[in-house]
Protein backbone atom coordinates (compact mmCIF):
# COMPACT_ATOMS: atom_id res chain seq x y z
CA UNK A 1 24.45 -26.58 -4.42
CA UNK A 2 23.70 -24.13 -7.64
CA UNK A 3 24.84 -20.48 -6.56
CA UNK A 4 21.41 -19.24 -6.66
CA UNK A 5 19.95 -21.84 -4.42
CA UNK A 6 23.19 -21.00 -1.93
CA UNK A 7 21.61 -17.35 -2.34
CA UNK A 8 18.14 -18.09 -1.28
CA UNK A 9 19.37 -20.54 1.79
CA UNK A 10 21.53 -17.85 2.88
CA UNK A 11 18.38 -15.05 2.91
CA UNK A 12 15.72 -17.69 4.48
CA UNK A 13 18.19 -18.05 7.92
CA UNK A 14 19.16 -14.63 7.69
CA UNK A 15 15.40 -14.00 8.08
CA UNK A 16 15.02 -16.54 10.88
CA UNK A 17 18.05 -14.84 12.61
CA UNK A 18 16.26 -11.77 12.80
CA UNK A 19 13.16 -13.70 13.68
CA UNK A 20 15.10 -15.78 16.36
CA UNK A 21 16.80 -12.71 17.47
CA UNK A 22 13.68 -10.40 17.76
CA UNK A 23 15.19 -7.84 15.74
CA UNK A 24 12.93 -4.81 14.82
CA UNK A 25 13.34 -1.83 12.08
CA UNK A 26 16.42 -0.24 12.41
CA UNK A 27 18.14 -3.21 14.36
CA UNK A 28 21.65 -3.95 13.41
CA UNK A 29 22.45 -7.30 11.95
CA UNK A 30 25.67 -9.27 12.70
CA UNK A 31 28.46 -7.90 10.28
CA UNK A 32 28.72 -9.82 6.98
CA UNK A 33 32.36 -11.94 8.81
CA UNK A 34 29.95 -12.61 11.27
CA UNK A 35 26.86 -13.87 9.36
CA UNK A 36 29.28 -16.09 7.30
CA UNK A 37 30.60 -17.49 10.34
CA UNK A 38 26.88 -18.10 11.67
CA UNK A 39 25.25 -18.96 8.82
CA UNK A 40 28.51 -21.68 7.89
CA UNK A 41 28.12 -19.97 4.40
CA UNK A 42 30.41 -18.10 1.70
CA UNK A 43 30.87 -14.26 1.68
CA UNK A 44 29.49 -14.50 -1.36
CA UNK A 45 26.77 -16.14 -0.65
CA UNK A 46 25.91 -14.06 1.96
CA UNK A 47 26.39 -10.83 0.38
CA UNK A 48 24.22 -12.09 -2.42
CA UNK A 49 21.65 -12.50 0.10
CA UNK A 50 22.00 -9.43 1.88
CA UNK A 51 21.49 -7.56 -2.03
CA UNK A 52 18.29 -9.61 -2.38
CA UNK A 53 16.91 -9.09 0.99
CA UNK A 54 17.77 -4.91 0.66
CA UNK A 55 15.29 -5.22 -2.51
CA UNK A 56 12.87 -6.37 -0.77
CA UNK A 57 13.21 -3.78 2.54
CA UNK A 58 14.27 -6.72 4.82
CA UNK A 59 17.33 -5.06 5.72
CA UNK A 60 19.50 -1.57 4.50
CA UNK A 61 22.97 -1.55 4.04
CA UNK A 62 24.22 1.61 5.31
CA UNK A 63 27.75 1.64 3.76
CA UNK A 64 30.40 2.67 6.25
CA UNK A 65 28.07 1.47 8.94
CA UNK A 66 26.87 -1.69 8.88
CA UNK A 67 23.47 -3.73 7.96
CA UNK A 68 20.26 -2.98 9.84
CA UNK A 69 16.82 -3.90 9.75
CA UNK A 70 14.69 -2.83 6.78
CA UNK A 71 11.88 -0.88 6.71
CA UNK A 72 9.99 -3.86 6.11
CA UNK A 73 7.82 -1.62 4.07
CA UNK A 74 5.17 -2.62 0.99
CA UNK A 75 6.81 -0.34 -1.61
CA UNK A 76 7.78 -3.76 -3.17
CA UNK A 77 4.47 -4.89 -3.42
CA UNK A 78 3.10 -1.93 -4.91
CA UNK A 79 5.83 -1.78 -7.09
CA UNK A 80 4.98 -5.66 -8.42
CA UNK A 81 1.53 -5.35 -8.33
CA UNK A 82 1.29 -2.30 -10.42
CA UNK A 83 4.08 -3.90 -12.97
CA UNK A 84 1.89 -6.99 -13.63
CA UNK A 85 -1.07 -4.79 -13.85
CA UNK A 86 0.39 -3.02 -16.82
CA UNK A 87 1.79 -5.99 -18.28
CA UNK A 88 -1.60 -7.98 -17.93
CA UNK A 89 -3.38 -4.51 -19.62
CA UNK A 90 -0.92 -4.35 -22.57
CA UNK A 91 -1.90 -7.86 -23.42
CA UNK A 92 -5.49 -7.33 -23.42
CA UNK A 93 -6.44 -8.76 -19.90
CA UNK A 94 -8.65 -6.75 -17.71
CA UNK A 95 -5.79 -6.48 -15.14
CA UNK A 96 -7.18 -2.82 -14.31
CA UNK A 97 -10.57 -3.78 -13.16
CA UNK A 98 -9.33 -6.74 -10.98
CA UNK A 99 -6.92 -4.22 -8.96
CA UNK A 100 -9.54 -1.86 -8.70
CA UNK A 101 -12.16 -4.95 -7.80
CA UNK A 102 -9.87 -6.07 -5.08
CA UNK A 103 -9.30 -2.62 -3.79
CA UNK A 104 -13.34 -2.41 -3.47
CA UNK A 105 -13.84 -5.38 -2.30
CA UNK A 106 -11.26 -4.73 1.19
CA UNK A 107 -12.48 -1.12 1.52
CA UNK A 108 -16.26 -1.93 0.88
CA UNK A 109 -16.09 -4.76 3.15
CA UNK A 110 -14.25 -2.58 6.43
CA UNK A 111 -16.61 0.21 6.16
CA UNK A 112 -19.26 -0.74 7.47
CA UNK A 113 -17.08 -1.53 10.70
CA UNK A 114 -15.29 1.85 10.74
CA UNK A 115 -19.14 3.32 10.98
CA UNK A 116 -19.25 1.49 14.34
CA UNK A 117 -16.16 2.81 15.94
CA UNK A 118 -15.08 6.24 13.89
CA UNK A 119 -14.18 8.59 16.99
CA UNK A 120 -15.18 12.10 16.37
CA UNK A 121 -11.54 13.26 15.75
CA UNK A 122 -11.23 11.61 12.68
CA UNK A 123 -15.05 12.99 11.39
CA UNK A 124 -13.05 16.11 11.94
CA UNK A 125 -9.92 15.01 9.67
CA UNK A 126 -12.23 13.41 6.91
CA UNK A 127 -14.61 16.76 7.06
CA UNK A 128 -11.26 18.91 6.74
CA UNK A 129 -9.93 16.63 3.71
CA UNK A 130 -12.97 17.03 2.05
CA UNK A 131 -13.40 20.75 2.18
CA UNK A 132 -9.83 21.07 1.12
CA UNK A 133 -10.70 18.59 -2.07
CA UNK A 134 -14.12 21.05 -2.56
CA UNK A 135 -10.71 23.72 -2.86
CA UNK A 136 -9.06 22.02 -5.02
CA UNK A 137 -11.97 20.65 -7.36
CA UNK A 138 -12.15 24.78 -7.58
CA UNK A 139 -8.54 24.58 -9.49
CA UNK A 140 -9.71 21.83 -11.35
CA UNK A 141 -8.58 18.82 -10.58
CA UNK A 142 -8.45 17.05 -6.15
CA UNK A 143 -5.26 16.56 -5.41
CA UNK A 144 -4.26 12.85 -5.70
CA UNK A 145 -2.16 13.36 -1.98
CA UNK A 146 -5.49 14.62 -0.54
CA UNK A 147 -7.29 11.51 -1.90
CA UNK A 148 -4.78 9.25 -0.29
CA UNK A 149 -4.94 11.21 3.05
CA UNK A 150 -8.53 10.89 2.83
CA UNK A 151 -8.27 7.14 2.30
CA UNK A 152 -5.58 6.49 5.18
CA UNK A 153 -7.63 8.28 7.71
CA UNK A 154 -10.87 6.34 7.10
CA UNK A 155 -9.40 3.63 8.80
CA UNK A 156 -7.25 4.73 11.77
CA UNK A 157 -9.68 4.22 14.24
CA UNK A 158 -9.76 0.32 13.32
CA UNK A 159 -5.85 0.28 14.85
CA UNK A 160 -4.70 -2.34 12.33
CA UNK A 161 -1.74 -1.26 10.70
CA UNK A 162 -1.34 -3.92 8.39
CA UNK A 163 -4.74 -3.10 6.95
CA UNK A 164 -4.16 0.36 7.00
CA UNK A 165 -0.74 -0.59 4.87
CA UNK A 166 -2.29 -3.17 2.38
CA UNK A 167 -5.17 -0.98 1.56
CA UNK A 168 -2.51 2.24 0.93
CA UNK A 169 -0.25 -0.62 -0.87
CA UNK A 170 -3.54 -1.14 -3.55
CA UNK A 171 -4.33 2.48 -4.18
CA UNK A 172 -0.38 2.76 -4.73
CA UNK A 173 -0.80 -0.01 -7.00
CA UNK A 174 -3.61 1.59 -9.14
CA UNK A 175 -2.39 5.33 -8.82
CA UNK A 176 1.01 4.04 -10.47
CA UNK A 177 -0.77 2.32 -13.33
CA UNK A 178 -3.13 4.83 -14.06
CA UNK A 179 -0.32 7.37 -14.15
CA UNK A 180 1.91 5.41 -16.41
CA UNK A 181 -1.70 4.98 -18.66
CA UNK A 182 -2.01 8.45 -18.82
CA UNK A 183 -5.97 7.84 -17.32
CA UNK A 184 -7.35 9.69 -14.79
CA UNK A 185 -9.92 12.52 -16.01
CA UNK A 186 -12.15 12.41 -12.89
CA UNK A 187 -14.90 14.87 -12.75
CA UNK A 188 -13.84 16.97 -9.12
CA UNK A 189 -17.17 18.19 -7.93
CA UNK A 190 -18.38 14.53 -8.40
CA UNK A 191 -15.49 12.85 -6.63
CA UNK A 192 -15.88 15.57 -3.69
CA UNK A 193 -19.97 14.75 -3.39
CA UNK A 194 -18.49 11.03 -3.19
CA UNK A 195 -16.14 11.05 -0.31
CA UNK A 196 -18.90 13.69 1.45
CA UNK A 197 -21.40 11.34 1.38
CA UNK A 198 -18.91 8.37 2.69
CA UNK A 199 -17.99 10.81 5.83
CA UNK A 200 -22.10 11.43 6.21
CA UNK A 201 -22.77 8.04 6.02
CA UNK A 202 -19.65 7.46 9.26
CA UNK A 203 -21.00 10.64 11.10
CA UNK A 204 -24.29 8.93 10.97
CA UNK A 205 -23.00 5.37 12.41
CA UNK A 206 -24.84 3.46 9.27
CA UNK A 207 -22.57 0.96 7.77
CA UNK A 208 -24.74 -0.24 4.98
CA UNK A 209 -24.70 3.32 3.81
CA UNK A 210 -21.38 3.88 4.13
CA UNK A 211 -20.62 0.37 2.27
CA UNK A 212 -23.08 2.12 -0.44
CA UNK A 213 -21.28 4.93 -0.72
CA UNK A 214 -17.76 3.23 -1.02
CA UNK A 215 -19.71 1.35 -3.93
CA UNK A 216 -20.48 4.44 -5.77
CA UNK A 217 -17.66 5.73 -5.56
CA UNK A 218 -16.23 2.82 -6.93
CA UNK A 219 -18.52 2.87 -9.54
CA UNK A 220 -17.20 6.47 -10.56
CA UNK A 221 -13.51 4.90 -10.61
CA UNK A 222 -14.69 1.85 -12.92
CA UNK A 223 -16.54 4.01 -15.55
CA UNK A 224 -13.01 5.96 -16.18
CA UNK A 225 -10.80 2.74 -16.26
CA UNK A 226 -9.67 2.50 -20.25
CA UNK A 227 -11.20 -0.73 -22.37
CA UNK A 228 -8.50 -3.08 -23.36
């Protein structure tokens, strides 16, 4: 068997070990004697394996200490995603717009769902994020971290991490390419009237409002996005 496919054996029953094992975040793997001696495999092999699955937040290799359980994070996914987006752009494909689509399509369609169940707690956070973005749009320019707060806490009261994770993993995605573009010249005051009227739309329990609103502010984001 070809070294590389001995490489990506090795990390598919690595995975199944921690699978089979139950293993969560922070968990420490079998030492790297030990996983040859499970897995039947090479050192090599396996400590190929282990580099390719640390890449990838499966597991960290704490030197001196052992291997654990990654993060299991979606910095790797944000990382790729925004890569091919600014590959796709600098060959003259509208990579941009179908990040940002996607992105408006997940947050446009789970909306209209936080309207039904957004406890009064977070109307507090969103109302606080948005008076400190009215501060900022004072200075000049909201704060990209505010914007991302703002975004996270929309969707807390739904309890779905993964969601919660994807949809921070997209506007990762697009933040990093728009950096490395150079493009992002919002006008403040107009993205603060945008995410006020999203949290009016919430306090007032009307979905198809607040689905409006996420659209328009969308619309804001597309008008800015460079030509190719």
């Amino acid at each position: 068997m070809a070294r590389g496919n001995l490489s990506e054996t090795a990390q598919a029953r690595i995975r199944q070990l921690i699978l089979d094992r139950r293993l969560g975040p922070g968990d420490p793997l079998p030492t790297e004697a030990e996983l040859c001696e499970l897995l039947d495999m090479s050192r090599n092999s396996v400590r190929e394996a282990l580099k390719a699955l640390q890449a990838v937040r499966v597991v960290e290799i704490r030197h001196g200490f052992g291997t654990y359980v990654g993060s299991l994070s979606l910095d790797p996914l944000v990382d790729g995603i925004a890569f091919r987006a600014a590959v796709r752009h600098r060959q003259g494909e509208p990579s941009l717009y179908e990040l940002m689509e996607l992105r408006e399509a997940l947050e446009s369609g789970v909306i209209a769902t936080v309207a039904a169940t957004v406890p009064a707690g977070d109307l507090e956070i969103l109302d606080g994020l948005v008076r400190k973005m009215e501060q900022e749009a004072e200075r000049g320019a909201v704060d990209v971290a505010t914007d991302r707060a703002f975004h996270l806490a929309l969707y807390r009261s739904l309890g779905n991490h993964l969601l919660s994770e994807v949809l921070d993993a997209f506007w990762a995605a697009m933040r990093q390419v728009r950096d490395d573009l150079e493009d992002d010249h919002p006008d403040p005051h107009r993205t603060c009237a945008q995410h006020a009227e999203i949290v009016a739309a919430l306090r007032a329990g009307d979905g198809p409002r607040a689905a409006e609103a996420m659209r328009h502010h969308f619309d804001g984001i597309r008008k800015r996005l460079p030509t190719v």
